[in-house]
Protein backbone atom coordinates (compact mmCIF):
# COMPACT_ATOMS: atom_id res chain seq x y z
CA UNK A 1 21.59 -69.10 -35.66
CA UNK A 2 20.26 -65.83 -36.47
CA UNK A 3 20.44 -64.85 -40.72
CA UNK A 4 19.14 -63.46 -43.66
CA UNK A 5 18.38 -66.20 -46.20
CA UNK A 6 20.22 -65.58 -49.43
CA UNK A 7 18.94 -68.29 -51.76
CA UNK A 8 17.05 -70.79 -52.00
CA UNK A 9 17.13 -74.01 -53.94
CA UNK A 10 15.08 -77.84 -54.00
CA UNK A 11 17.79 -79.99 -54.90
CA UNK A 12 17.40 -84.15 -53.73
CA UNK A 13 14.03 -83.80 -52.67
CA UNK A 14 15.51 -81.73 -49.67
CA UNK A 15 15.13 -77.63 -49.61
CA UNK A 16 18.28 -75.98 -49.04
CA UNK A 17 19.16 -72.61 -47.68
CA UNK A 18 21.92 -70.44 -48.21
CA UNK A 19 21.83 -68.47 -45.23
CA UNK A 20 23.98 -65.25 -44.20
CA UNK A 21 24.89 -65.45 -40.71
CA UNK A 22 23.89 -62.06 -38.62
CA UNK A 23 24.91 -63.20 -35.11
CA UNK A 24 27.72 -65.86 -35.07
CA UNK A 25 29.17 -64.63 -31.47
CA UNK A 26 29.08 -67.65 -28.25
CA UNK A 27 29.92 -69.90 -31.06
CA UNK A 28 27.03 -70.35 -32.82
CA UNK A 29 26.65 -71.80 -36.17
CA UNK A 30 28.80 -69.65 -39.47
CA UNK A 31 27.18 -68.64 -42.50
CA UNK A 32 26.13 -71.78 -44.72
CA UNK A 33 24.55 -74.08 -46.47
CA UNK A 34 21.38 -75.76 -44.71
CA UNK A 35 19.06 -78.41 -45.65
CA UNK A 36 15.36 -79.08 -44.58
CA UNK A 37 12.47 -81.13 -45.23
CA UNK A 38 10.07 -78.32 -45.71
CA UNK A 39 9.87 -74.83 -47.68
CA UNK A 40 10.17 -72.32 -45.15
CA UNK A 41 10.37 -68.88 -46.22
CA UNK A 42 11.93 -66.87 -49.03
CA UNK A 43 15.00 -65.23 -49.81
CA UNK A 44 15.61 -61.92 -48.12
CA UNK A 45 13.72 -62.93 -45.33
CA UNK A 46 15.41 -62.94 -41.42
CA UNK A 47 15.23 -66.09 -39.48
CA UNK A 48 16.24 -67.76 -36.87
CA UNK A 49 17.46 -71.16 -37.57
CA UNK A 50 17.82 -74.48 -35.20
CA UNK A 51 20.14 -77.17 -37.07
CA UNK A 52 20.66 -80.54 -36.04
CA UNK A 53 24.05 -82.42 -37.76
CA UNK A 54 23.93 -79.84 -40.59
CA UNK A 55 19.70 -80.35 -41.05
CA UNK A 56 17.55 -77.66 -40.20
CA UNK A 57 15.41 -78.66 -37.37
CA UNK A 58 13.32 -75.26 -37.21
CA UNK A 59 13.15 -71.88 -38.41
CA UNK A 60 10.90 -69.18 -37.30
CA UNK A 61 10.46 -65.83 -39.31
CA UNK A 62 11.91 -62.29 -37.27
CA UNK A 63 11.13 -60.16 -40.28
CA UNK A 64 9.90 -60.53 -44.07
CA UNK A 65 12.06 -59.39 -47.00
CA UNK A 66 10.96 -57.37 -49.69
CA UNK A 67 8.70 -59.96 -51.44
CA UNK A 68 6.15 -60.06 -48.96
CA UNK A 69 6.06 -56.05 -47.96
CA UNK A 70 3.13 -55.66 -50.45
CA UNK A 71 0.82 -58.43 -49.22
CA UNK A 72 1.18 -57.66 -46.01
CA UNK A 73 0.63 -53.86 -46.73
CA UNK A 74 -2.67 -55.25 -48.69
CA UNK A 75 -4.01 -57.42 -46.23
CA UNK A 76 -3.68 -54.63 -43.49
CA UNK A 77 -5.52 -52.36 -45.56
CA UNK A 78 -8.72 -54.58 -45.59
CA UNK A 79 -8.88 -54.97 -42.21
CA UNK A 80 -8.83 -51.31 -41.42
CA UNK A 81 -11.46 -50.76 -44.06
CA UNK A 82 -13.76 -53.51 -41.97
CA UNK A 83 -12.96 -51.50 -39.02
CA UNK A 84 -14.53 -48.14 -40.24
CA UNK A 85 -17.70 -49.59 -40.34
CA UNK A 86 -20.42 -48.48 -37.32
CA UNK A 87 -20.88 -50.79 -34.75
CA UNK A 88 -24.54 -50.50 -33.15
CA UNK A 89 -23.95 -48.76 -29.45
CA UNK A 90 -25.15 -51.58 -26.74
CA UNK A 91 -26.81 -50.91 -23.91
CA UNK A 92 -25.18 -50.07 -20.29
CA UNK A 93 -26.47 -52.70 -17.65
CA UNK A 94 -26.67 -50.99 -14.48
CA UNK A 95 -25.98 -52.78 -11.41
CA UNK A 96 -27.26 -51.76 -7.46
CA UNK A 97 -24.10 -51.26 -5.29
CA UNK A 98 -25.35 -52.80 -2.23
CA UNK A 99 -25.07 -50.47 0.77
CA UNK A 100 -24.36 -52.37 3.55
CA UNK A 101 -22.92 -55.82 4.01
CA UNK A 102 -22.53 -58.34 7.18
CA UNK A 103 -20.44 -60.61 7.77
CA UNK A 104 -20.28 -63.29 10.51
CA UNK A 105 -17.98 -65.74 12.17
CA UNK A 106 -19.49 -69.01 13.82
């Protein structure tokens, strides 16, 4: 099931999802409640979802809500700022092309 996660709550000592269905065509799973074992991601966030008699199995991430925009944005910004710094030139190894070659079958 693909869905944006609307809420999400630890209740039993299980995490459970309220998920918004995006893509419930070929009779995939509705819009619902779901229960895992693990936190997975936040609310707002897109996911794809494997359940398993009404547990979620797996979820992967397909794009981060709002809450995460700004680290994300932050963490890309060092990286580029390690990136402007000069890198030493190397040096070109130059290799003979031979110029002729022989080849023989015994």
């Amino acid at each position: 099931m693909r869905g944006v996660i609307l809420d999400v709550a630890y209740q039993d000592g299980k995490y459970c999802y309220d998920i918004s269905s995006i893509d419930a065509s070929n009779g995939k799973l509705p819009s619902g409640k779901y229960c895992g074992g693990r936190l997975y991601f936040s609310a707002g966030d897109t996911v794809y979802v494997r359940v398993s008699d009404n547990y979620i199995a797996d979820m992967i991430l397909i794009k981060s809500g709002d809450s995460r925009k700004t680290a994300i944005r932050k963490t890309k910004q060092k990286v580029a700022a390690k990136n402007t710094l000069k890198q030493e030139p190397t040096k070109k190894i130059v290799i003979d092309i031979p110029k002729s070659e022989n080849i023989s079958f015994d």
